[in-house]
Protein backbone atom coordinates (compact mmCIF):
# COMPACT_ATOMS: atom_id res chain seq x y z
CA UNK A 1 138.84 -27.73 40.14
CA UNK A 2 142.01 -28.75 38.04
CA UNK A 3 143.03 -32.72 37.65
CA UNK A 4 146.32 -33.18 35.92
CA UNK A 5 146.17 -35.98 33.28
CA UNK A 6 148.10 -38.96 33.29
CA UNK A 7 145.78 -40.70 30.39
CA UNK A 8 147.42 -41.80 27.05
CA UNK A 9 144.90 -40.08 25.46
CA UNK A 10 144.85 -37.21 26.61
CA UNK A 11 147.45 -34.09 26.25
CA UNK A 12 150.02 -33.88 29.05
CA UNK A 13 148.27 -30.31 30.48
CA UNK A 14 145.70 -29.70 33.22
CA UNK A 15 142.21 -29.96 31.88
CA UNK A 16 138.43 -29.42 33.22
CA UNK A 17 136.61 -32.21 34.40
CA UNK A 18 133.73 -30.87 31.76
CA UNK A 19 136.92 -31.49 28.89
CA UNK A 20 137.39 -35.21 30.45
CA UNK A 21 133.96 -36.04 30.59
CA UNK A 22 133.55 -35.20 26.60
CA UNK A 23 136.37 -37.14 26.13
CA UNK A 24 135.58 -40.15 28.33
CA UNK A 25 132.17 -39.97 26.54
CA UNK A 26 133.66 -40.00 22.66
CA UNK A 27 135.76 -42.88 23.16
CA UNK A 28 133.27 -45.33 24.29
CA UNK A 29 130.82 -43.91 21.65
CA UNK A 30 133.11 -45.24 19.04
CA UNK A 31 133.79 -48.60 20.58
CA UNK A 32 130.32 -48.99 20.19
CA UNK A 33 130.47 -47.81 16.93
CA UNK A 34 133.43 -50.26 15.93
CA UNK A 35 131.66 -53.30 17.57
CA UNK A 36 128.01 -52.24 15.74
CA UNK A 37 130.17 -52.48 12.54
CA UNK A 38 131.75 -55.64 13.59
CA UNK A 39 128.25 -57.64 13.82
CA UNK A 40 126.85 -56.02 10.57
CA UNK A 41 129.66 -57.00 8.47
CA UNK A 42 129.09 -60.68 10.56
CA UNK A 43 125.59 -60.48 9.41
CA UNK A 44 125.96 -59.61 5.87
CA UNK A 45 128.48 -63.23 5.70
CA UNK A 46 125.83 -65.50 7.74
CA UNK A 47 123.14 -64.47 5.08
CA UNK A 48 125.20 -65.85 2.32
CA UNK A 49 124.00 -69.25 1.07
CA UNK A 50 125.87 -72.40 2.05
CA UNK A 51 125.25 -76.20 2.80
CA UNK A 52 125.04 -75.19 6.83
CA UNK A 53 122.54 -72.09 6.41
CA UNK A 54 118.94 -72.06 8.00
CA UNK A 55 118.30 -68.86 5.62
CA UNK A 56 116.38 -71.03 3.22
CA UNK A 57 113.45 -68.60 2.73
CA UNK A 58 116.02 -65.99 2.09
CA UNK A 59 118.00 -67.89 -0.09
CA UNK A 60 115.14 -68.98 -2.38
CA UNK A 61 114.06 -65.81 -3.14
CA UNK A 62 117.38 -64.43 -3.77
CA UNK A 63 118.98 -66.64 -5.60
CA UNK A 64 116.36 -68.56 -7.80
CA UNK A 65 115.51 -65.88 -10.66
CA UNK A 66 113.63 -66.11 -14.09
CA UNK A 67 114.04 -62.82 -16.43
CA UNK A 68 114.15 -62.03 -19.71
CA UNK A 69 117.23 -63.09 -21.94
CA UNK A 70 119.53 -59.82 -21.81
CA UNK A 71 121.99 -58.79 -24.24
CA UNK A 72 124.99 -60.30 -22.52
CA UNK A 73 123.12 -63.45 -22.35
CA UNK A 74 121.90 -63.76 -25.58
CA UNK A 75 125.20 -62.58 -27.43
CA UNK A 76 126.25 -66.05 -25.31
CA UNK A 77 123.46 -67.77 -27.47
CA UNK A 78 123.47 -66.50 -30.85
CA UNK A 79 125.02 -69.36 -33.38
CA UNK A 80 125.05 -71.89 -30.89
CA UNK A 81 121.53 -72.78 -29.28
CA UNK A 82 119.98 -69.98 -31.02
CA UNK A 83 120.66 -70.22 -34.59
CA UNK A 84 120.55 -68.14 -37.30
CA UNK A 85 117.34 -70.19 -38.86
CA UNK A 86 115.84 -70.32 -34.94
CA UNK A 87 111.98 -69.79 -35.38
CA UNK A 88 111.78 -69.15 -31.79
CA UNK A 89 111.00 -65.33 -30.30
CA UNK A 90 113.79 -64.44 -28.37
CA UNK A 91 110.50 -62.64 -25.70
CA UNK A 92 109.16 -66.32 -25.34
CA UNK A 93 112.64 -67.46 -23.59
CA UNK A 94 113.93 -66.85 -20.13
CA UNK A 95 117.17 -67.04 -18.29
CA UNK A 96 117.47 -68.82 -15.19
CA UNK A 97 119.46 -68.99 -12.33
CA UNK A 98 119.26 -71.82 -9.51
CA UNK A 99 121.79 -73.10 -6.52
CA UNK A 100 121.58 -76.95 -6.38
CA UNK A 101 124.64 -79.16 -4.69
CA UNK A 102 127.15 -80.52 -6.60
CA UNK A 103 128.49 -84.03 -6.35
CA UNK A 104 131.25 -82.93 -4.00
CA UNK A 105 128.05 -81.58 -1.91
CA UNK A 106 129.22 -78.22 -2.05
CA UNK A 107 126.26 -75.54 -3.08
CA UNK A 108 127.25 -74.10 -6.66
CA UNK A 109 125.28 -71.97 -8.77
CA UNK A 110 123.50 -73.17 -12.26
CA UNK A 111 121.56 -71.23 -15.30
CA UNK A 112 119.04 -72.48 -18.10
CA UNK A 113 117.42 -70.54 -20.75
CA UNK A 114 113.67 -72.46 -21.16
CA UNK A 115 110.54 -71.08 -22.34
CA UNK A 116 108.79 -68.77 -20.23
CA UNK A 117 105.94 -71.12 -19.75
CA UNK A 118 107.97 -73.09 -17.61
CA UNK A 119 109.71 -71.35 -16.17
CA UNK A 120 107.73 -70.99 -12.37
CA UNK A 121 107.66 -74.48 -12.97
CA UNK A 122 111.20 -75.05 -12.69
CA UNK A 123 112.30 -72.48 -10.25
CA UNK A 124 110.07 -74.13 -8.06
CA UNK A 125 111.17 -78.13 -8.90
CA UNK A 126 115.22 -76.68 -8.08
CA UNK A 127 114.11 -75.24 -4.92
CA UNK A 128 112.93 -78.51 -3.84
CA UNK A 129 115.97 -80.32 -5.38
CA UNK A 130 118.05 -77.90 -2.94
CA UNK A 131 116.06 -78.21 -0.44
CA UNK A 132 116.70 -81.53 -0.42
CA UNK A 133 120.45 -81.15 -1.15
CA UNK A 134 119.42 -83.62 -4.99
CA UNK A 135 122.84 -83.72 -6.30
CA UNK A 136 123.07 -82.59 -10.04
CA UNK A 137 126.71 -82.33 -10.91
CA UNK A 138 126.74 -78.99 -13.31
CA UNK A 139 123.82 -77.06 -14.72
CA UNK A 140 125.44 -74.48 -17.53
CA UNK A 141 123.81 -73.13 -20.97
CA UNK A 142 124.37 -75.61 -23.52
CA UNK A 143 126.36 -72.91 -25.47
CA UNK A 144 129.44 -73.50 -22.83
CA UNK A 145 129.72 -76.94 -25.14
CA UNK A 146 129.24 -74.73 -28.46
CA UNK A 147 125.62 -75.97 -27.88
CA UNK A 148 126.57 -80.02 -28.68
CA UNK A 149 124.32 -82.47 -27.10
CA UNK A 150 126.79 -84.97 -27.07
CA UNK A 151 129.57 -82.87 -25.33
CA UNK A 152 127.18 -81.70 -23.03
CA UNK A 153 125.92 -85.26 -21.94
CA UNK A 154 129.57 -86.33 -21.81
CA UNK A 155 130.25 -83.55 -19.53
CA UNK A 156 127.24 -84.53 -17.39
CA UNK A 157 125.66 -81.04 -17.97
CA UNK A 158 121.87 -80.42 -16.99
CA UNK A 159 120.46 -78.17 -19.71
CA UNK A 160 117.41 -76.85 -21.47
CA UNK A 161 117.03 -74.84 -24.71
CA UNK A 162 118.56 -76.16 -28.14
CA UNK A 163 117.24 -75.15 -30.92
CA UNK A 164 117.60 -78.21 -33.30
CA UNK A 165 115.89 -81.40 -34.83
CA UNK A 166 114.97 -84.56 -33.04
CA UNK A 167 118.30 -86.91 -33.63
CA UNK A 168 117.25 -88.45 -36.92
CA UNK A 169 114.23 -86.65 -37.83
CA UNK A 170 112.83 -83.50 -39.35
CA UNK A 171 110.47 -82.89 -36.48
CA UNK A 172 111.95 -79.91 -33.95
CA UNK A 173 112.62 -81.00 -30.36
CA UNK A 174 110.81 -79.68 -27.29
CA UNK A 175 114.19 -78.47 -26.22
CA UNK A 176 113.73 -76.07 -29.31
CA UNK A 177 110.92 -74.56 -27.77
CA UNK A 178 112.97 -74.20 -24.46
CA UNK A 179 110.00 -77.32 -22.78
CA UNK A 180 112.61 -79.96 -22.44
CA UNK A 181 114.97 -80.19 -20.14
CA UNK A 182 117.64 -83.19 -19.18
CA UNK A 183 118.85 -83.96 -16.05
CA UNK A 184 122.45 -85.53 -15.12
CA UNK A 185 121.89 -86.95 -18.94
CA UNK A 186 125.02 -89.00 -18.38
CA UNK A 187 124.11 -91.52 -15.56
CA UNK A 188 120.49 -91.17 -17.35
CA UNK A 189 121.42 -91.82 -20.79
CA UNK A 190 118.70 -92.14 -24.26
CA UNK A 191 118.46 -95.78 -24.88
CA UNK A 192 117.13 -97.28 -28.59
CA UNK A 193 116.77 -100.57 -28.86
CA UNK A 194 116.73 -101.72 -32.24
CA UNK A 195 114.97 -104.77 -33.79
CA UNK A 196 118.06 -106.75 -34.04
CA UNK A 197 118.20 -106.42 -30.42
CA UNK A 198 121.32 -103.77 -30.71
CA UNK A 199 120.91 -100.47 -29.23
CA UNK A 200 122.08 -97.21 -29.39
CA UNK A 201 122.77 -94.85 -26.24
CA UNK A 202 123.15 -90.95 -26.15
CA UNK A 203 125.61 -90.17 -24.92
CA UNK A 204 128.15 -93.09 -25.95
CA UNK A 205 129.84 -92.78 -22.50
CA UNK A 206 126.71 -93.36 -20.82
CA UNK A 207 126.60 -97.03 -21.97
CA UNK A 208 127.85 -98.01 -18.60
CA UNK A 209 124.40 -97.05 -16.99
CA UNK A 210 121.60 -98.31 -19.91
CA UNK A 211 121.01 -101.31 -17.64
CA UNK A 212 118.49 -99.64 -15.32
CA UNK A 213 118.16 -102.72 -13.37
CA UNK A 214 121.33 -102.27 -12.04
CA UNK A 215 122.09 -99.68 -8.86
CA UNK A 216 124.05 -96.81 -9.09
CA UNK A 217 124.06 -93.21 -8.14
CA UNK A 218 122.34 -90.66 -9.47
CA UNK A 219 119.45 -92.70 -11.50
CA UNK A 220 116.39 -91.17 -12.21
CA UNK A 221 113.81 -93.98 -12.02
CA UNK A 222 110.17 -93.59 -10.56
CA UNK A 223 111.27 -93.25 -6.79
CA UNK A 224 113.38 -90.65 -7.31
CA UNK A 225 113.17 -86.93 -6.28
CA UNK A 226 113.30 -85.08 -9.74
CA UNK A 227 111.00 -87.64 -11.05
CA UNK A 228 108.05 -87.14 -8.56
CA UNK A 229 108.42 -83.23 -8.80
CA UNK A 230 108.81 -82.75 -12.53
CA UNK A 231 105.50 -85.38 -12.68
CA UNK A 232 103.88 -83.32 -9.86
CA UNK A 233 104.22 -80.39 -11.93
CA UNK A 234 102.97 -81.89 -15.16
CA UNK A 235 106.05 -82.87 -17.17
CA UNK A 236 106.42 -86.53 -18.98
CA UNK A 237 109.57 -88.31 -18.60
CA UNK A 238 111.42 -89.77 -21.37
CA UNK A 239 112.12 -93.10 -19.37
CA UNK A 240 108.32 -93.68 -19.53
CA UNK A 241 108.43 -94.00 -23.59
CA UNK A 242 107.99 -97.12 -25.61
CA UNK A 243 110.06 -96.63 -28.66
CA UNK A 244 112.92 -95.19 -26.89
CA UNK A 245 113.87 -94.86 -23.16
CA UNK A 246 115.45 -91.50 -22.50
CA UNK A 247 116.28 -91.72 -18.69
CA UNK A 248 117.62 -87.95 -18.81
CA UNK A 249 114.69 -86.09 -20.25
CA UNK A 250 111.48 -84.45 -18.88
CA UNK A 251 108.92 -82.16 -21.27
CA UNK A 252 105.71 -80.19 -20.94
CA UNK A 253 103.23 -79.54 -23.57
């Protein structure tokens, strides 16, 4: 039997039913084909991170990584936080990369070199900090600021390793040994009281927020988040000191 073809499709010429049916039967297979590809490629865009994702599990173990300092990363560091007189193996650091939200509350992405004995600690304290959507404003190497503390802190940057002197001192800093890290050091400045009753702050901008009796965003006192993690996970806090207060800073021995 012999059906003539009126189809776009199709050829204007008489064909076989057997002919149609093949026909009929390739076209829908590659609708199916076209909407299978649709919902992958809609897949693949759900399971990036944002601040409406319930991927958190996924997310986590993605995004929050500790390896060793590569060449790229390193050639960032030499001269600046790793200096030429740096006493500090180069296989005892590790770079890390975290998500945490921003101030605007958007999710951005942040990286710390540290030592490597802390470094499950803090992948672990910045997945609770996101988690928890903690706001730290920027989280960048320290060598972004040609590895100046005060720059940094004026720039509100959360960092780790700097391989230098405590301010004043010949005695090297636990952010030397990549075992110090700062947190939104601006709103959480150093404070020194001196006997006169003077004081000196670190950085100079942060002045504004030395008073910690006062309210304001983004203080680290005992209540808050980073505090009770970073103390959970053995680290002092500078703002627990005697001869200085600095608000910003958490260590581990």
């Amino acid at each position: 039997m012999f059906i003539h073809s009126t189809l776009p499709y199709i050829t204007n010429r008489y064909i076989t039913i057997s002919e149609l049916y093949m026909k009929t039967t390739l076209f829908a297979v590659t609708l199916a084909m076209m909407s299978f590809s649709t919902n992958a490629q809609k897949a693949n865009i759900n399971n990036l991170p944002s601040q409406h994702s319930n991927s958190t599990n996924t997310t986590t173990t993605i995004h929050f990584t500790a390896e060793p300092i590569s060449e790229a990363v390193f050639k960032r560091m030499q001269g600046k936080s790793y200096k030429a007189n740096c006493t500090i193996p180069r296989s005892e650091l590790r770079y890390i990369r975290v998500l945490h939200y921003g101030f605007d509350g958007k999710v951005k992405s942040g990286e710390l070199v540290c030592h490597r004995d802390i470094a499950a600690d803090l992948i672990e304290i910045f997945k609770e900090l996101y988690k928890a959507h903690y706001p730290i404003e920027r989280i960048q190497l320290i060598d972004d600021y040609n590895a100046d503390d005060e720059t940094s802190m004026l720039h509100n940057n959360t960092s780790c390793f700097n391989y230098r002197r405590v301010a004043g001192s010949k005695t090297l800093s636990y952010h030397s040994r990549g075992k110090a890290i700062d947190i939104n050091p601006l709103y959480n400045p150093c404070v020194k009281r001196r006997k006169d009753g003077s004081m000196t702050v670190e950085p100079k901008a942060g002045r504004a927020y030395a008073n910690r009796t006062k309210t304001f965003k983004y203080k680290i006192d005992h209540n808050d988040l980073a505090y009770q993690l970073f103390k959970m996970h053995g680290f002092t806090w500078g703002g627990d000191w005697r001869s200085l207060k600095d608000y910003q800073h958490f260590e581990k021995k």
